[in-house]
Protein backbone atom coordinates (compact mmCIF):
# COMPACT_ATOMS: atom_id res chain seq x y z
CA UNK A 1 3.88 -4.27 -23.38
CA UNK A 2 -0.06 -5.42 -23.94
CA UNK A 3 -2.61 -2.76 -24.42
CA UNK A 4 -5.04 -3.50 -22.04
CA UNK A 5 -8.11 -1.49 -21.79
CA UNK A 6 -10.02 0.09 -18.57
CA UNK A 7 -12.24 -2.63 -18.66
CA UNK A 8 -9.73 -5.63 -18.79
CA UNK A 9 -7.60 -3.54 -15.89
CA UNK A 10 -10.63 -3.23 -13.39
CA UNK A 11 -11.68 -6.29 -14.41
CA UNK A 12 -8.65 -8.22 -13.45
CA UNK A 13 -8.32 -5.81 -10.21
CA UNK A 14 -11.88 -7.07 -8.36
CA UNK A 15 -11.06 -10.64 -9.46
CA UNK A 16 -7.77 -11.14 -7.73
CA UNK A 17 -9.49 -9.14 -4.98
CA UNK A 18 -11.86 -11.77 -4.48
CA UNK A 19 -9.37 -14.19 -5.02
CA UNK A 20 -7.26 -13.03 -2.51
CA UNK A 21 -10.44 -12.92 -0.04
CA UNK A 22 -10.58 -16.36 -0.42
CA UNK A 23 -7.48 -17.23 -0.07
CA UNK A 24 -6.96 -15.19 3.71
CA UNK A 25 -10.11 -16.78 4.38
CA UNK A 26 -8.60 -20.19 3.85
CA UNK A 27 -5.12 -19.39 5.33
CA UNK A 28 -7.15 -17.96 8.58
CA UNK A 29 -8.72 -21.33 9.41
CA UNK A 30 -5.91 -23.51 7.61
CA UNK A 31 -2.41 -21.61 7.31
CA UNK A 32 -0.30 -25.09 6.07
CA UNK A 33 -1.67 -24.61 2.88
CA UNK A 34 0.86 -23.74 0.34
CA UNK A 35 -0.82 -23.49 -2.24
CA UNK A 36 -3.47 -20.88 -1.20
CA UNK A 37 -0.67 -19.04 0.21
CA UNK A 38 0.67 -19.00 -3.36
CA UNK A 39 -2.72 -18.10 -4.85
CA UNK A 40 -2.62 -15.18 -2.31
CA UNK A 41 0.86 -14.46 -3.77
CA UNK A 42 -0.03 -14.26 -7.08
CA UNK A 43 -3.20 -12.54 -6.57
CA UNK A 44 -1.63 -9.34 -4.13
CA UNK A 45 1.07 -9.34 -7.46
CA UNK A 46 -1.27 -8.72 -9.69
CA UNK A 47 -3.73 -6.06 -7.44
CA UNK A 48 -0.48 -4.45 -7.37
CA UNK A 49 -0.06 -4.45 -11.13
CA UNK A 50 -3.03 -3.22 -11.81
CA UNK A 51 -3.41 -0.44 -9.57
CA UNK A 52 -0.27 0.80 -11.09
CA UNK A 53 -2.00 0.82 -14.79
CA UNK A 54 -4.87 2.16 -13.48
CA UNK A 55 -2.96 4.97 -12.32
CA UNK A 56 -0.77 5.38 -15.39
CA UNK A 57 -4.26 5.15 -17.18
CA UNK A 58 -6.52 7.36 -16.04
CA UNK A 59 -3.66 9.80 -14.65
CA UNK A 60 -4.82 9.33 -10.98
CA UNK A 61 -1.99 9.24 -8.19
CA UNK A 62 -4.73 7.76 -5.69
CA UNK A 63 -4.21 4.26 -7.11
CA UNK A 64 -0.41 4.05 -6.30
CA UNK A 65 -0.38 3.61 -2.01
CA UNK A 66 -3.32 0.78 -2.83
CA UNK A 67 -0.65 -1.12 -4.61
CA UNK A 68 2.37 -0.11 -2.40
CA UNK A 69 0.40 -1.57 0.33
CA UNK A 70 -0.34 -4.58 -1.22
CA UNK A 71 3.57 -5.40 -1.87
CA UNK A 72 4.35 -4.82 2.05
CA UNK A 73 0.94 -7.16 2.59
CA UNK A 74 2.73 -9.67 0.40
CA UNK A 75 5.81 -10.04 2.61
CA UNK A 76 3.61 -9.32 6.04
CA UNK A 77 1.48 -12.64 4.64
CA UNK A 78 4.46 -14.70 4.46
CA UNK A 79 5.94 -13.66 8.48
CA UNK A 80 2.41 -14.45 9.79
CA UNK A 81 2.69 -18.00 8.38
CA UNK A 82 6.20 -18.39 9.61
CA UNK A 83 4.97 -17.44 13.41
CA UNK A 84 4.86 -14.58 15.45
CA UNK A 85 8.42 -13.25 16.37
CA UNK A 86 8.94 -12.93 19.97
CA UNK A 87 11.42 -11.05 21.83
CA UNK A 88 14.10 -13.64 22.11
CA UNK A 89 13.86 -14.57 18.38
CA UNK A 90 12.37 -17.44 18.39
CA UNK A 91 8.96 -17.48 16.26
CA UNK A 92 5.49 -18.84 17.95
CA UNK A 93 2.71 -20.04 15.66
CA UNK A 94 -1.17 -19.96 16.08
CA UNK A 95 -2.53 -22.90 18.04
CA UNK A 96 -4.11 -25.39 14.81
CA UNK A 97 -7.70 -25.16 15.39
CA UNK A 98 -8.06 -21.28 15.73
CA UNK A 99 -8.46 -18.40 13.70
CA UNK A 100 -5.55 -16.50 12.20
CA UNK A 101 -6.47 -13.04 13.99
CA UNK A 102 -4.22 -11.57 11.13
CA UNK A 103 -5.38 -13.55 8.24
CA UNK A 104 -8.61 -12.50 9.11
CA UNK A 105 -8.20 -9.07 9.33
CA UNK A 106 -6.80 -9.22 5.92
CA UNK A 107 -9.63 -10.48 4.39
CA UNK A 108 -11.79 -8.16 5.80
CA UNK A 109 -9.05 -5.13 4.93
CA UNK A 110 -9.43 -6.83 1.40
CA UNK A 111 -13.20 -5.95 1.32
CA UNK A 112 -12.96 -2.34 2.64
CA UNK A 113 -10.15 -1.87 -0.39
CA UNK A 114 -12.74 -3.75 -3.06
CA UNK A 115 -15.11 -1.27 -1.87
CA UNK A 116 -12.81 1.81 -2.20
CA UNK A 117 -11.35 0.41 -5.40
CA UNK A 118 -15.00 0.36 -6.95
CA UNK A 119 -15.72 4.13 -5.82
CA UNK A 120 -12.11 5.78 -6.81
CA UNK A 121 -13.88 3.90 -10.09
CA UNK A 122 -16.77 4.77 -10.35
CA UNK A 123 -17.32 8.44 -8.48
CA UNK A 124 -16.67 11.62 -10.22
CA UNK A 125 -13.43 13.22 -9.04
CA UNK A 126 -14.34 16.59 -10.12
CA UNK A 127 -11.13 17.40 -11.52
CA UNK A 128 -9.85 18.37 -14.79
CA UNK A 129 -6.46 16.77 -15.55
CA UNK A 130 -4.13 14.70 -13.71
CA UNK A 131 -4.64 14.06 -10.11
CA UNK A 132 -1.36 14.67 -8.06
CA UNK A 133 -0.84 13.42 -5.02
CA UNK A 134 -0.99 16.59 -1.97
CA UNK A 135 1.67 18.34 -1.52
CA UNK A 136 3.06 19.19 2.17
CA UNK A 137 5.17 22.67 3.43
CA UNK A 138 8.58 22.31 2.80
CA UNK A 139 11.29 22.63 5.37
CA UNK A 140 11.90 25.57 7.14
CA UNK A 141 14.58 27.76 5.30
CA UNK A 142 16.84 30.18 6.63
CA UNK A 143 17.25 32.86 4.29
CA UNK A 144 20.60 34.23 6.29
CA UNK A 145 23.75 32.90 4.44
CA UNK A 146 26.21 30.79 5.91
CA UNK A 147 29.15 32.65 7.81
CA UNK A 148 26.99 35.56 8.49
CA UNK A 149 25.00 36.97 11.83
CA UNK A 150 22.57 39.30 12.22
CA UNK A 151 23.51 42.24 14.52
CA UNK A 152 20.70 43.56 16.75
CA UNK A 153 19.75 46.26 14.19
CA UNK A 154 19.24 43.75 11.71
CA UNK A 155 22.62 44.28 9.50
CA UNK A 156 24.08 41.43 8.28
CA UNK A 157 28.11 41.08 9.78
CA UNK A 158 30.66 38.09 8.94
CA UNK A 159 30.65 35.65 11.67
CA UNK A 160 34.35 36.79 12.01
CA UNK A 161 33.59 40.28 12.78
């Protein structure tokens, strides 16, 4: 395992960004290219990777969904190329010619997350520490054991009583 600095990590974040901006860009207008579909693979792989050091790094939980997603983006990237999937199974592809509606909403997804990815960076957190993720209520918990019933007075009687 390397020891890569902040700097290298960020770094290599906003450049397969861009790259990856580029590369839905292309696919939108021209999506039988393989090989910018495997520059968009590579790229989303390593975004991923590095939003995971970045969150082992500076002990910051927000980083980890922006890499989740880009895994799921990875294998969404490669359906779009194969063709929409209609109902009866078989797949339909985007008229050559036209935009990629999907491929182009990508790349502009892409931007809003270079943008978020610069101020989860850059802005003070105002925190101390780690940064957890928030924690929701837990399920609902009856404290009455099992094999037990309440009697109108509130005296807990077995069930076979």
């Amino acid at each position: 395992m390397s020891a890569l600095t902040e700097i290298e990590i960020f770094d290599c974040m906003t450049s397969n960004l861009k790259l990856a901006i580029e590369a839905c860009d292309v696919l939108a207008r021209v999506p039988l290219k393989g090989s910018t579909y495997d520059k968009l693979r590579k790229s989303l792989r390593l975004i991923e990777g590095t939003c995971k050091q970045a969150a082992a790094w500076r002990e910051d939980t927000r980083w980890l969904p922006l890499g989740m997603q880009m895994g799921r983006v990875h294998q969404m990237a490669g359906d779009w190329l194969r063709g929409f999937k209609m109902p009866d199974g078989t797949r339909v592809k985007i008229a050559d010619g036209t935009l990629h509606p999907c491929f182009v909403k990508l790349a502009d997804n892409l931007r809003g997350l270079l943008k978020l990815a610069e101020g989860y960076r850059t802005k003070a957190t105002g925190r101390i520490g780690m940064i957890l993720p928030a924690v929701g209520e837990g399920p609902h918990r009856d404290t009455r054991p099992a094999g037990w019933r309440q009697a109108p007075s509130g005296l807990l009687l077995p069930s076979a009583a």
